[in-house]
C-alpha atoms as a PDB file:
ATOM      1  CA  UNK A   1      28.707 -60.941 -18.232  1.00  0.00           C
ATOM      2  CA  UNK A   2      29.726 -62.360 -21.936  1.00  0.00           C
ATOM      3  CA  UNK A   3      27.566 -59.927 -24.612  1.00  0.00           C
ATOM      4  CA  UNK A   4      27.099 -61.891 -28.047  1.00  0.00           C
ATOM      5  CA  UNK A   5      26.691 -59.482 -30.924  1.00  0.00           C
ATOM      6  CA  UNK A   6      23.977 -60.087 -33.777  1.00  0.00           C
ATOM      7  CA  UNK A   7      26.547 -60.113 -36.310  1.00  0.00           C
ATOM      8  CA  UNK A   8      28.192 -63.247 -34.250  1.00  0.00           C
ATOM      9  CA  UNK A   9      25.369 -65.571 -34.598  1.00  0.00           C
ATOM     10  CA  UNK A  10      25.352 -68.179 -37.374  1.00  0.00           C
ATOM     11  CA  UNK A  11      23.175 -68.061 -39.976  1.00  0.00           C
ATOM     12  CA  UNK A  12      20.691 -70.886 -41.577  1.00  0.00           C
ATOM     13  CA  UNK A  13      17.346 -71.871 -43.232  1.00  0.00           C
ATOM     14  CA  UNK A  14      16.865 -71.733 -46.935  1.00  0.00           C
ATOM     15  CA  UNK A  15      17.073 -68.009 -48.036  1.00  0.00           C
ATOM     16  CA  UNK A  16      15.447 -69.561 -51.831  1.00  0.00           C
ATOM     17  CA  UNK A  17      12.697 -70.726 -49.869  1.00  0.00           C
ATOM     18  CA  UNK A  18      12.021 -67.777 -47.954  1.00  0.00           C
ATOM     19  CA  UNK A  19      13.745 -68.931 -44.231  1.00  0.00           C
ATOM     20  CA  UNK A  20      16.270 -66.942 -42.353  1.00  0.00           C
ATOM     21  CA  UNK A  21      17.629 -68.465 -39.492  1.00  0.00           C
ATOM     22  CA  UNK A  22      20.252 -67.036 -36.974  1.00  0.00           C
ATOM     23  CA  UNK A  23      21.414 -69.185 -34.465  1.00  0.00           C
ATOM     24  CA  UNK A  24      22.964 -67.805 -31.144  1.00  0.00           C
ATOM     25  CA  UNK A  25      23.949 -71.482 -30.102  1.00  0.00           C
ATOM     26  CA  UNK A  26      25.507 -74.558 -32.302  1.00  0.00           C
ATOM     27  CA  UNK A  27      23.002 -75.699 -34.250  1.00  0.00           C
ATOM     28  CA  UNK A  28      22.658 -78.550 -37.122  1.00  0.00           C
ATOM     29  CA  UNK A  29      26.000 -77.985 -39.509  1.00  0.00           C
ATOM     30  CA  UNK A  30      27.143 -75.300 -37.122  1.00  0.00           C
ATOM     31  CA  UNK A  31      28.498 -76.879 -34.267  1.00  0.00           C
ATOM     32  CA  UNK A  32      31.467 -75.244 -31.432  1.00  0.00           C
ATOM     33  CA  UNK A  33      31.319 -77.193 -29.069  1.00  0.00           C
ATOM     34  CA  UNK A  34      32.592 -73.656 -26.376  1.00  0.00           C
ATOM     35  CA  UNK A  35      28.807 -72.852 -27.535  1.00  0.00           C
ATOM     36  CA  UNK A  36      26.651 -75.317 -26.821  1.00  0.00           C
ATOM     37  CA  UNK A  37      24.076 -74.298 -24.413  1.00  0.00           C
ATOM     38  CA  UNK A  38      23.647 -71.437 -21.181  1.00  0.00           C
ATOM     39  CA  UNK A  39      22.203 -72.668 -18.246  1.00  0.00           C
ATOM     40  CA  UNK A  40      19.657 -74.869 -19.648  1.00  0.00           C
ATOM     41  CA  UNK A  41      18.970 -72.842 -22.401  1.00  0.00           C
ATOM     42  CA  UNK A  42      20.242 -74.982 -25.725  1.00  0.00           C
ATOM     43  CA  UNK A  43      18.904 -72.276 -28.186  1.00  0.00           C
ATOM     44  CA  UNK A  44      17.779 -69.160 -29.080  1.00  0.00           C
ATOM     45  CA  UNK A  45      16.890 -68.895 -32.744  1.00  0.00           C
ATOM     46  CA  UNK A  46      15.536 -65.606 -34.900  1.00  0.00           C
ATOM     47  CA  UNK A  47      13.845 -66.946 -37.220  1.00  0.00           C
ATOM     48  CA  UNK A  48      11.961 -64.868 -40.482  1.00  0.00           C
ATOM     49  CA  UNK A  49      10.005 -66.084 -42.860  1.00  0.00           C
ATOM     50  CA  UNK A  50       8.154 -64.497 -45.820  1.00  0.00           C
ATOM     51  CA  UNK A  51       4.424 -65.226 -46.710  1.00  0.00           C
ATOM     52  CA  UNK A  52       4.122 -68.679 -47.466  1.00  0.00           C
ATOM     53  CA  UNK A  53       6.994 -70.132 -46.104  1.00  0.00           C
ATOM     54  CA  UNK A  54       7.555 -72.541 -43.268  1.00  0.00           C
ATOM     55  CA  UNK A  55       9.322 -75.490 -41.759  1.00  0.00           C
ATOM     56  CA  UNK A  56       7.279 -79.077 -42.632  1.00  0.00           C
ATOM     57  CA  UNK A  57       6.656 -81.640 -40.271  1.00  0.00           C
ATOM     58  CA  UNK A  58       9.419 -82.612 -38.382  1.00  0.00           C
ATOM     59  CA  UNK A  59      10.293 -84.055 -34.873  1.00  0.00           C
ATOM     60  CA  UNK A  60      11.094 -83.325 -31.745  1.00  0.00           C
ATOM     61  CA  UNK A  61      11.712 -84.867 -28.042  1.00  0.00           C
ATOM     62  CA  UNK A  62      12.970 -84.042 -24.920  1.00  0.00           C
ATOM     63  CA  UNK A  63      12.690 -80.170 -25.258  1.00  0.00           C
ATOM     64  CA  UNK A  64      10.878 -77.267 -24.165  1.00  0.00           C
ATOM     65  CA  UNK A  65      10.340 -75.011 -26.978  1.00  0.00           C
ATOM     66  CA  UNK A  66       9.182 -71.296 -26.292  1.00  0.00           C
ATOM     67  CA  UNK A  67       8.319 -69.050 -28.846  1.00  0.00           C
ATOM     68  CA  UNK A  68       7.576 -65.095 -29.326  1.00  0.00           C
ATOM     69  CA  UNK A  69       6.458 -63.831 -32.214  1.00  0.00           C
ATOM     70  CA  UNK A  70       8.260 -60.390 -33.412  1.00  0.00           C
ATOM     71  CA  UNK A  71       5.892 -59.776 -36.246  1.00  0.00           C
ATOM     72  CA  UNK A  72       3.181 -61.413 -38.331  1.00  0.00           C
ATOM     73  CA  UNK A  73       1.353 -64.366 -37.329  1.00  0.00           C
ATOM     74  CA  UNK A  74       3.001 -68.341 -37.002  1.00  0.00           C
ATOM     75  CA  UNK A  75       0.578 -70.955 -37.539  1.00  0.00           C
ATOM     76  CA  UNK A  76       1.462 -74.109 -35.636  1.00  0.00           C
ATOM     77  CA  UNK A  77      -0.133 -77.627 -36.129  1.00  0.00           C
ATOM     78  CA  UNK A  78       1.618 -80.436 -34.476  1.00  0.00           C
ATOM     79  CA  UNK A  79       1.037 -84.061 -34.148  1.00  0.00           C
ATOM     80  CA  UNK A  80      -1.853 -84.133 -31.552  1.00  0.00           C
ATOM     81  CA  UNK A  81      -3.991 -82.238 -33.347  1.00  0.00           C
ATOM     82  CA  UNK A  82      -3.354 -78.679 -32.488  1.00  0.00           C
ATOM     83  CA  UNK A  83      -3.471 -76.084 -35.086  1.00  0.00           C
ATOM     84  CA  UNK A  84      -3.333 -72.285 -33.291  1.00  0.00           C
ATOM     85  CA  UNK A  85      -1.606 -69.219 -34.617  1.00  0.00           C
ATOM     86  CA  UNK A  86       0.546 -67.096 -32.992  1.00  0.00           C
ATOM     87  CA  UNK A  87       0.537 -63.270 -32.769  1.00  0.00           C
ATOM     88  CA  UNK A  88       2.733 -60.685 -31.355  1.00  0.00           C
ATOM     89  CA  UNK A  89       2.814 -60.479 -27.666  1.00  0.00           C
ATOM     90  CA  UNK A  90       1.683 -64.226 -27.586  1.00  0.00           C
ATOM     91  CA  UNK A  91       3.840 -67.017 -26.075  1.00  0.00           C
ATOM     92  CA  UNK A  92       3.861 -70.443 -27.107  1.00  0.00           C
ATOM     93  CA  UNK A  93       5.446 -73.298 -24.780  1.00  0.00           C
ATOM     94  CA  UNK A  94       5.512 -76.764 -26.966  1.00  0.00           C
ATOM     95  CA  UNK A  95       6.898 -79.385 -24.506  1.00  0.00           C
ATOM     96  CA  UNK A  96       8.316 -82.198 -26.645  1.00  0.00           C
ATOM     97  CA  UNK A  97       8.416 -84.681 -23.979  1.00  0.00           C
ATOM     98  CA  UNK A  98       8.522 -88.302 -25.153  1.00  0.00           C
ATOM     99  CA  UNK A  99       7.773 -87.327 -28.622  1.00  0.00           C
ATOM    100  CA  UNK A 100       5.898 -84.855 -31.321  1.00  0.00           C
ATOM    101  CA  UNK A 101       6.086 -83.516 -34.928  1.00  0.00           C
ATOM    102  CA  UNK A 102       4.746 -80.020 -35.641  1.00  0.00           C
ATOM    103  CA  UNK A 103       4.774 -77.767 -38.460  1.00  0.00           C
ATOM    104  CA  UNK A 104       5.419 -73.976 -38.422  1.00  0.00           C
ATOM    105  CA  UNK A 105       4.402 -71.740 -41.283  1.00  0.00           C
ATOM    106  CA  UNK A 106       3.829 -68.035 -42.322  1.00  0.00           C
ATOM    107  CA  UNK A 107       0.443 -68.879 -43.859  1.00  0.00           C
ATOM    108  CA  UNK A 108      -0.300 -64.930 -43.884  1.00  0.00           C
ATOM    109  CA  UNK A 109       0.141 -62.071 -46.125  1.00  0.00           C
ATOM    110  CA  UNK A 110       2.874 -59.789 -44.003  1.00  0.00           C
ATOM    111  CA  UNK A 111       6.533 -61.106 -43.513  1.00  0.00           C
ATOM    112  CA  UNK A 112       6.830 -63.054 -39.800  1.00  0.00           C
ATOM    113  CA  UNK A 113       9.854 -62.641 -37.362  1.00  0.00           C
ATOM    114  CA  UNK A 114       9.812 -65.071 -34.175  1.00  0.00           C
ATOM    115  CA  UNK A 115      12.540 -66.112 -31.491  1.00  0.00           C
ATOM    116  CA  UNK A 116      12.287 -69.664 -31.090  1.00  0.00           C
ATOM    117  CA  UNK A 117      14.462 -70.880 -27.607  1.00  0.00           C
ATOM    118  CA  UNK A 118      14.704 -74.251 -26.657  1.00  0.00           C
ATOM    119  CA  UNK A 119      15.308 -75.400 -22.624  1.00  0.00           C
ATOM    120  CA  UNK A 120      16.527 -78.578 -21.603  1.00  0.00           C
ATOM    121  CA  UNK A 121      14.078 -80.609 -19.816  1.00  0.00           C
ATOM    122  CA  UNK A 122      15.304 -81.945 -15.890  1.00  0.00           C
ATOM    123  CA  UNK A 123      13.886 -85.294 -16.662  1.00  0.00           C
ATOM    124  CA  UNK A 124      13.274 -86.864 -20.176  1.00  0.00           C
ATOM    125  CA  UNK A 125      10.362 -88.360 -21.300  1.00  0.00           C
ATOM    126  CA  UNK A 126       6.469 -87.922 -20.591  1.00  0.00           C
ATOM    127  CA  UNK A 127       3.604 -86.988 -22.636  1.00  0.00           C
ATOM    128  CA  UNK A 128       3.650 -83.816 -24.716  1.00  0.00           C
ATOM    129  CA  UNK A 129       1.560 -80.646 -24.047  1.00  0.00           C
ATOM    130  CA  UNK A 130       1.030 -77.292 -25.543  1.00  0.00           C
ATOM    131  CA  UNK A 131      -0.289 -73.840 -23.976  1.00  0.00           C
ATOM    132  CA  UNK A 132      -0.369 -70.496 -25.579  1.00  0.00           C
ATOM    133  CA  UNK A 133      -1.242 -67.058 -23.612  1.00  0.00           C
ATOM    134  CA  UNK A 134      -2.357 -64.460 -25.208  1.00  0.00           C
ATOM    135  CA  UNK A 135      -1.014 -60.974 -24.925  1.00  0.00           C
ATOM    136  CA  UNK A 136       1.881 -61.792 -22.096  1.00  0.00           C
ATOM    137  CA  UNK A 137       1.365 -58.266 -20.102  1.00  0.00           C
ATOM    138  CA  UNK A 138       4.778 -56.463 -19.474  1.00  0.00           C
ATOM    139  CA  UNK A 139       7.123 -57.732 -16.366  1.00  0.00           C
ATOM    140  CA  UNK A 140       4.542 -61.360 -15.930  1.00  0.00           C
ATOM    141  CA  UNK A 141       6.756 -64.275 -15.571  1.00  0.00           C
ATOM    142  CA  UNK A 142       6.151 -67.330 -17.393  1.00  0.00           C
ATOM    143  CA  UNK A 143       7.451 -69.940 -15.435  1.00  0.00           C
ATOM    144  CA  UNK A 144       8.942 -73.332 -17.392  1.00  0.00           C
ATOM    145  CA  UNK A 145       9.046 -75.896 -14.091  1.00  0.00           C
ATOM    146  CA  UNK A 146      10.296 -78.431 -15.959  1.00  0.00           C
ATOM    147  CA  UNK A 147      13.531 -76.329 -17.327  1.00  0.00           C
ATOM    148  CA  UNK A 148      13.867 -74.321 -13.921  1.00  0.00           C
ATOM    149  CA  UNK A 149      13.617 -71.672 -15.829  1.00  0.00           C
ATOM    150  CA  UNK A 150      11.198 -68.267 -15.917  1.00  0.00           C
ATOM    151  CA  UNK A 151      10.634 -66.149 -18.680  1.00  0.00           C
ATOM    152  CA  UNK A 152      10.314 -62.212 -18.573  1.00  0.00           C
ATOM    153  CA  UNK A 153       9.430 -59.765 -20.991  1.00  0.00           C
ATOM    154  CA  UNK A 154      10.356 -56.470 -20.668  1.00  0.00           C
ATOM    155  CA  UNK A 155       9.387 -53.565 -22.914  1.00  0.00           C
ATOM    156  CA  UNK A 156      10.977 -50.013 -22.377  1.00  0.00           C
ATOM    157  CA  UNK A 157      11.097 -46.707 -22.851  1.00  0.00           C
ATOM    158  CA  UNK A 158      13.974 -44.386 -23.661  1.00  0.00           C
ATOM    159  CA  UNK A 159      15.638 -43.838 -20.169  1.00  0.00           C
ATOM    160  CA  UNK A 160      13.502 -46.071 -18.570  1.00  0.00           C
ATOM    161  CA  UNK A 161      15.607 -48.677 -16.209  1.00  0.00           C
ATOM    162  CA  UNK A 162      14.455 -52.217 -15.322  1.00  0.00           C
ATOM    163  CA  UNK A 163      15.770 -54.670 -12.518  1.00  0.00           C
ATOM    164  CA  UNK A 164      17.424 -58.109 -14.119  1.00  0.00           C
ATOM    165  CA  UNK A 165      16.408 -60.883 -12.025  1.00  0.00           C
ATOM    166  CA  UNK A 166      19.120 -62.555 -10.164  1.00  0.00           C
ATOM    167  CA  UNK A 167      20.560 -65.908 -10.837  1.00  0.00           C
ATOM    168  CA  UNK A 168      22.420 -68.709 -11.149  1.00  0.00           C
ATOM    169  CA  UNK A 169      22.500 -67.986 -15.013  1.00  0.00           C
ATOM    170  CA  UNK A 170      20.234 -65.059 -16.680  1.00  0.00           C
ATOM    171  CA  UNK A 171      19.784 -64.749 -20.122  1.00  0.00           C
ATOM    172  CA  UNK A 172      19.434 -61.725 -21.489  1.00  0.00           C
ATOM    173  CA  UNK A 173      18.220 -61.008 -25.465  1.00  0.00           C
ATOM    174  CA  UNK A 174      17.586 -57.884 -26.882  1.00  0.00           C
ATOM    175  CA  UNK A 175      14.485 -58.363 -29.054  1.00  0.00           C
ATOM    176  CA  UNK A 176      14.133 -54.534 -30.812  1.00  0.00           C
ATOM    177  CA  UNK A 177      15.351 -51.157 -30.070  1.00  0.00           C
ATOM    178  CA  UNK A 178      18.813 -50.381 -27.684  1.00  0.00           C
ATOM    179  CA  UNK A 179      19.185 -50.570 -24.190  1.00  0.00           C
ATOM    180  CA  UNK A 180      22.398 -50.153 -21.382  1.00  0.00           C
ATOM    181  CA  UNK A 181      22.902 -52.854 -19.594  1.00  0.00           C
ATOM    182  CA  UNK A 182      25.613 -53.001 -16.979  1.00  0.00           C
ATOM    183  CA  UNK A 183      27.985 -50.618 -18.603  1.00  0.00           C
ATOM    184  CA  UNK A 184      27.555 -52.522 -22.158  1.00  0.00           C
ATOM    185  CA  UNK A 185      25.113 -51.061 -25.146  1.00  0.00           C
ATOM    186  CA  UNK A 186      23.023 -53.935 -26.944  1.00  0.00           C
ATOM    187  CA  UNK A 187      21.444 -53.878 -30.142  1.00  0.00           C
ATOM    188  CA  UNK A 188      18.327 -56.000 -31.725  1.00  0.00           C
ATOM    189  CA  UNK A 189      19.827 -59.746 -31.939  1.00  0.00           C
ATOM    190  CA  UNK A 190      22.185 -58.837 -29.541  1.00  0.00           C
ATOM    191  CA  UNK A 191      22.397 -61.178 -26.041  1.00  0.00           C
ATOM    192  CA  UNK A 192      24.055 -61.285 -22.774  1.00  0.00           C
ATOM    193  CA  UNK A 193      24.669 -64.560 -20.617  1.00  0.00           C
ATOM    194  CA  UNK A 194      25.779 -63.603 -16.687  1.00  0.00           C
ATOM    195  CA  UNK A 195      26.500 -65.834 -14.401  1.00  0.00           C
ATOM    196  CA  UNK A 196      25.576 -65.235 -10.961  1.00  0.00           C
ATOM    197  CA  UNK A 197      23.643 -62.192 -11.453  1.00  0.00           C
ATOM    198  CA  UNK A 198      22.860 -60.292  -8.595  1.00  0.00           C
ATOM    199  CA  UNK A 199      21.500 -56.329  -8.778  1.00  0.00           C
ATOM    200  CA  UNK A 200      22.233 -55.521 -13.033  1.00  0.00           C
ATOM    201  CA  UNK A 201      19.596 -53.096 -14.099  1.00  0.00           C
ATOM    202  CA  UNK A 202      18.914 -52.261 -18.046  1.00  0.00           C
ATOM    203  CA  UNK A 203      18.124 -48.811 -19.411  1.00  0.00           C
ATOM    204  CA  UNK A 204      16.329 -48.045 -22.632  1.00  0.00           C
ATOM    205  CA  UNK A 205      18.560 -46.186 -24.775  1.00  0.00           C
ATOM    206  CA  UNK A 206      15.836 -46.447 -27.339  1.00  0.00           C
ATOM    207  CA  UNK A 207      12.130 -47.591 -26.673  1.00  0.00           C
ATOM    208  CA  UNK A 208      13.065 -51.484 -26.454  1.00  0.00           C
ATOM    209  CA  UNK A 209      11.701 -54.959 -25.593  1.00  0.00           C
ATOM    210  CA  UNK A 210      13.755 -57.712 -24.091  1.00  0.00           C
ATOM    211  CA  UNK A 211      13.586 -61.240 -23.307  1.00  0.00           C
ATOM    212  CA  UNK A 212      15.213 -62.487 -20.033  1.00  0.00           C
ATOM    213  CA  UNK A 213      15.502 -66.053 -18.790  1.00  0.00           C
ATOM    214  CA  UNK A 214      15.899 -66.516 -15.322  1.00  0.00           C
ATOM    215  CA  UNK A 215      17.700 -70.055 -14.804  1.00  0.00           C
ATOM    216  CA  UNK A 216      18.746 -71.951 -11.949  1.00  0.00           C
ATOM    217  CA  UNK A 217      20.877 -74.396 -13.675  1.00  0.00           C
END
């Protein structure tokens, strides 16, 4: 298991424009190339943005693109037409395929605090699609076929202990509060890749909610 503080991540987006970015993988100007992707997990990106701010239009291809929204609401609107917003609890699968642009905005009145990871598709190419569903319940996988990958969500409470699927490579990123997992303590931003995973548990230290990929490649 290799934990990957917060602190370690590198930061982006425009702070004068209202964008913090923290990047657990290289990304744009930050590139290591020891750091590149997990599995087929490319990136995992906190991303916060004050009312009013956003990213513009801007491309994308040959990516699967989940997103969870922390706080606030995201409005998306891509290239076929889609414009949806995003709440807490919601998750958003954009797959890139062959080819979109989307914008993503805070066009509320609260600040807005989403992780934003990207999978690498098996094959490249085909049409893009979109899905939201709404209010994910607790331990309901959302499968990504065309990653091999599942996602969970798990929310906590203090002492509370949850199985971590096994794997080829699991993915493991604490979204709020503090939990115990396999003899390690993780903190909000903080992550955990294992390879092979086979019987770790987490514990709530804290009431806490976690995202876990389950990869097979």
């Amino acid at each position: 298991m290799d934990v990957r503080r917060a602190a370690e991540r590198y930061p982006g987006g425009d702070p004068t424009a209202g964008i913090e970015s923290f990047h657990a993988f290289s990304f744009g100007p930050h590139y290591d190339p020891d750091n590149l992707r997990f599995g087929t997990l490319i990136a995992c990106n906190e991303e916060r943005l004050a009312p009013g701010a956003g990213f513009d239009e801007h491309p994308h291809s040959h990516t699967e693109i989940v997103t969870w929204v922390v706080e606030g609401e995201l409005t998306h609107r891509d290239s076929t037409g889609r414009e949806t917003v995003v709440r807490p609890g919601d998750v958003q699968r954009l797959s890139a395929a062959g080819g979109v642009r989307h914008v993503e905005r805070n066009d509320g009145t609260a600040p807005l605090t989403f992780v934003q990871m990207w999978l690498a598709p098996r094959e490249p190419g085909g049409e893009p699609s979109y899905e939201i569903v709404p209010a994910l319940a607790d331990s309901a996988p959302y499968a990504v076929p065309a990653a091999g990958a599942t996602l969970h969500v798990r929310r906590l409470a203090a002492g509370e202990r949850t199985a971590v699927p096994d794997g080829a490579y699991v993915y493991v990123h604490v979204v709020r509060g503090r939990i115990r997992l396999d003899g390690a303590e993780l903190g909000p931003g903080d992550a955990a890749r294992i390879t092979g995973a086979d019987g770790v548990a987490a514990a709530g230290v804290t009431p806490a909610e976690l995202l876990v990929w389950e990869m097979s490649g």
